[in-house]
Structures are given as C-alpha cells and as structure tokens.
Protein backbone atom coordinates (compact mmCIF):
# COMPACT_ATOMS: atom_id res chain seq x y z
CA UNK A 1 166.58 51.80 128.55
CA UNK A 2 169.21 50.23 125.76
CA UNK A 3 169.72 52.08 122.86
CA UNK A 4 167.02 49.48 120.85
CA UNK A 5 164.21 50.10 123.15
CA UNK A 6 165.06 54.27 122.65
CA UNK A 7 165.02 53.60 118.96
CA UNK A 8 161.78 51.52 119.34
CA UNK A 9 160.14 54.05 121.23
CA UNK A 10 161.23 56.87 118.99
CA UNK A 11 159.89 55.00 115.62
CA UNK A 12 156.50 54.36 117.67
CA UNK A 13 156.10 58.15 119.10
CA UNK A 14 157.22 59.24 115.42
CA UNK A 15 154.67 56.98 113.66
CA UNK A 16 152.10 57.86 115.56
CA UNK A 17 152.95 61.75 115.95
CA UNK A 18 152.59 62.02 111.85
CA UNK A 19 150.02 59.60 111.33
CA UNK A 20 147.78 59.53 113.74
CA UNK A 21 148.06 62.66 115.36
CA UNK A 22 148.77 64.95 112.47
CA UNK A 23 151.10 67.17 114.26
CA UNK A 24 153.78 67.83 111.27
CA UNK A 25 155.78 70.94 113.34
CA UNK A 26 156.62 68.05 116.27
CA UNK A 27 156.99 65.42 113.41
CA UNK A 28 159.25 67.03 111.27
CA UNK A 29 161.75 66.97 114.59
CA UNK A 30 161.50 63.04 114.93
CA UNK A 31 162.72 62.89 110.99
CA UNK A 32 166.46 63.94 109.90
CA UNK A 33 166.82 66.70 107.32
CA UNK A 34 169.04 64.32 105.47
CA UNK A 35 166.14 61.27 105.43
CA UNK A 36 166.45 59.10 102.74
CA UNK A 37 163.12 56.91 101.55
CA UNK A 38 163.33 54.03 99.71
CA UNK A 39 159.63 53.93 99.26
CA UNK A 40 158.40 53.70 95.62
CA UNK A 41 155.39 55.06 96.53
CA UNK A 42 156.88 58.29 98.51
CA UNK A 43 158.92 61.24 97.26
CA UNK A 44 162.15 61.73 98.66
CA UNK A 45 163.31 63.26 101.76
CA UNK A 46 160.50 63.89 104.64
CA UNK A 47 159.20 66.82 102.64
CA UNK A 48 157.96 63.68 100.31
CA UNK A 49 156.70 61.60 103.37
CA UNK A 50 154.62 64.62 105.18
CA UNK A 51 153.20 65.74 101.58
CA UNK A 52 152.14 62.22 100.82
CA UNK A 53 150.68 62.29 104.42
CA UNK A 54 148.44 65.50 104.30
CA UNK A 55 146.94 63.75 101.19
CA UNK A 56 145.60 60.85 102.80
CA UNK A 57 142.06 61.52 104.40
CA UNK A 58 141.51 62.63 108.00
CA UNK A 59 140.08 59.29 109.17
CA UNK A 60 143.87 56.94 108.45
CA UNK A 61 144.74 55.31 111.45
CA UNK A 62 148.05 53.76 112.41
CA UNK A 63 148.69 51.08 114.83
CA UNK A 64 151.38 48.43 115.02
CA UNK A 65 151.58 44.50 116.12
CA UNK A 66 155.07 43.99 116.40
CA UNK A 67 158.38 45.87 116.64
CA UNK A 68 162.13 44.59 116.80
CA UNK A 69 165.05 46.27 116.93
CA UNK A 70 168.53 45.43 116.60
CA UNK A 71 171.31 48.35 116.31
CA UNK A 72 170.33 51.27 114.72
CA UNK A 73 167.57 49.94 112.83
CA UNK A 74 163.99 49.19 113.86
CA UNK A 75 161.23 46.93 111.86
CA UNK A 76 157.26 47.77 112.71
CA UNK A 77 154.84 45.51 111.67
CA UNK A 78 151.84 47.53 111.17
CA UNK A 79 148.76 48.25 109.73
CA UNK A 80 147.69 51.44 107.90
CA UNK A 81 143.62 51.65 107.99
CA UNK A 82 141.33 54.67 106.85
CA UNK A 83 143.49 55.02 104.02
CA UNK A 84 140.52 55.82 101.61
CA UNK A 85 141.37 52.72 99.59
CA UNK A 86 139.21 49.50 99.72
CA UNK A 87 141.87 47.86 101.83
CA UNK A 88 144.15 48.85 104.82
CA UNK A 89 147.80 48.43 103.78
CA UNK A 90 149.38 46.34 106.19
CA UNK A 91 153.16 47.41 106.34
CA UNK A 92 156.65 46.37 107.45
CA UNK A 93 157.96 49.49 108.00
CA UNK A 94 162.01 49.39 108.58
CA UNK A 95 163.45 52.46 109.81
CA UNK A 96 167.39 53.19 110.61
CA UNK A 97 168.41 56.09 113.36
CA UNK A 98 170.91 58.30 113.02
CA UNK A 99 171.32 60.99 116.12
CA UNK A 100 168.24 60.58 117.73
CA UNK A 101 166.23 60.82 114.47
CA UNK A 102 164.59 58.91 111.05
CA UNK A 103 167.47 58.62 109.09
CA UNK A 104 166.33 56.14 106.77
CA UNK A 105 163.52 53.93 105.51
CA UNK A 106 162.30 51.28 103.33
CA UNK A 107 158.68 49.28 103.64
CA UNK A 108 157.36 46.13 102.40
CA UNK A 109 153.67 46.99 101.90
CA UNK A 110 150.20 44.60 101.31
CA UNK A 111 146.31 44.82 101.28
CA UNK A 112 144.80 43.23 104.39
CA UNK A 113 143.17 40.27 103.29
CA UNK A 114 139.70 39.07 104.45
CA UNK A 115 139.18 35.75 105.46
CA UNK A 116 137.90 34.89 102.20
CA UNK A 117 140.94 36.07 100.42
CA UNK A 118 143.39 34.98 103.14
CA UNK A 119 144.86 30.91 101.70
CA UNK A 120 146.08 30.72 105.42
CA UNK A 121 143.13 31.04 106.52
CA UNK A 122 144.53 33.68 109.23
CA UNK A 123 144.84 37.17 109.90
CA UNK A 124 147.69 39.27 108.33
CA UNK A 125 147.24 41.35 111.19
CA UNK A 126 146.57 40.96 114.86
CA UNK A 127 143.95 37.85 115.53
CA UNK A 128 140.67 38.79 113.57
CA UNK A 129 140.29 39.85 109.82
CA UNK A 130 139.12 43.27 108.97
CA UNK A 131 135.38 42.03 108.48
CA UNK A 132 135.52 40.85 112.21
CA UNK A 133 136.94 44.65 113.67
CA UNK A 134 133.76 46.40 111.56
CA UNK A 135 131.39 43.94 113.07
CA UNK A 136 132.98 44.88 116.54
C-alpha cells in the first residue's frame, strides 16, 4: 500500500472505531496525545473529541462517501446520522497523520438537506435524500 492509502485506511478504521463502534480504549490509540482540533464545536485535544462523543446518543452512525488523500493529510466526506438532532450533519472531515496516528483536524460541517430544502435539487450525500433512506 502507499503511504495515502495507509493514512486512508487509518482515518476510516479510526472513524469508525470511535463512532460507530464505541470502543474508546482501541480509539484513543488511533489519536496522538498531542492532537490538535480545530473544531469549534469540540474541546481540545482527543480528551475533547471522545467526551463530546460519549454525549451523543447510542443510535449515531458514521459512514463516509468519499475519501482523498494526498501526503499526510486525508479529507472524508461523510455523513454523521443518529445524532439526536433533526438533521444528520454531513461533514468534510480533514485529518493530518503524524506517526501512524490523528495528529490533527479541522471539519467543514452541514445539515443534510431534504429534497425540498435541497436548490440543487440533489443529494448532499450519496444518491437519495434522507426522506428516501427512512422510506427504505
């Protein structure tokens, strides 16, 4: 593997290790003890991050559409459901390793749209609007 699809598989095993899974003691591995966040929404460090996580209800889901990488930095383009908000954030979630871990991170985050609120008239997310997954 090159060193962008390691760091793309790290951020993906990472994501979904804390978020979906729950499993902080194997999380807080995959996240330096130096991590910055840029978040405005997040505390610093990864104490910040895992405490904002164990907040969120049981039911949050994480899954991503799209991830690049390019050097030491990956983007995810994801979506962040079961939130306990009327809306699933949908997130660009940019990431920078350092030694194997999450060194650093900044995210560019939105409510999914439905298809009435959506100008485009297309999905923010995947290829069907959140009113068309619940009907599924």
């Amino acid at each position: 593997m090159t060193k962008q699809e390691e760091n793309k598989a790290l951020v993906l095993k990472a994501f979904d290790t804390l978020f979906n899974k729950r499993d902080y003691d194997t999380a807080w591995e995959f996240w330096s003890p130096t991590y910055i966040q840029h978040s405005a929404h997040i505390k610093p460090g990864r104490e910040g991050l895992f405490e904002l996580v164990k907040t969120i209800p049981d039911t949050l889901n994480w899954e991503h559409h799209l991830i690049l990488a390019e050097g030491d930095y990956v983007i995810v383009h994801g979506r962040f459901s079961g939130n306990g908000r009327p809306a699933a954030w949908v997130a660009a979630d940019v990431v920078r390793i350092e030694n194997g871990r999450l060194a650093e991170h900044w995210d560019v985050l939105q409510d999914e749209a439905t298809r009435a609120e959506s100008q485009s008239g297309l999905p923010m997310f995947g290829d069907k609007f959140p009113e068309e997954l619940e009907a599924a």
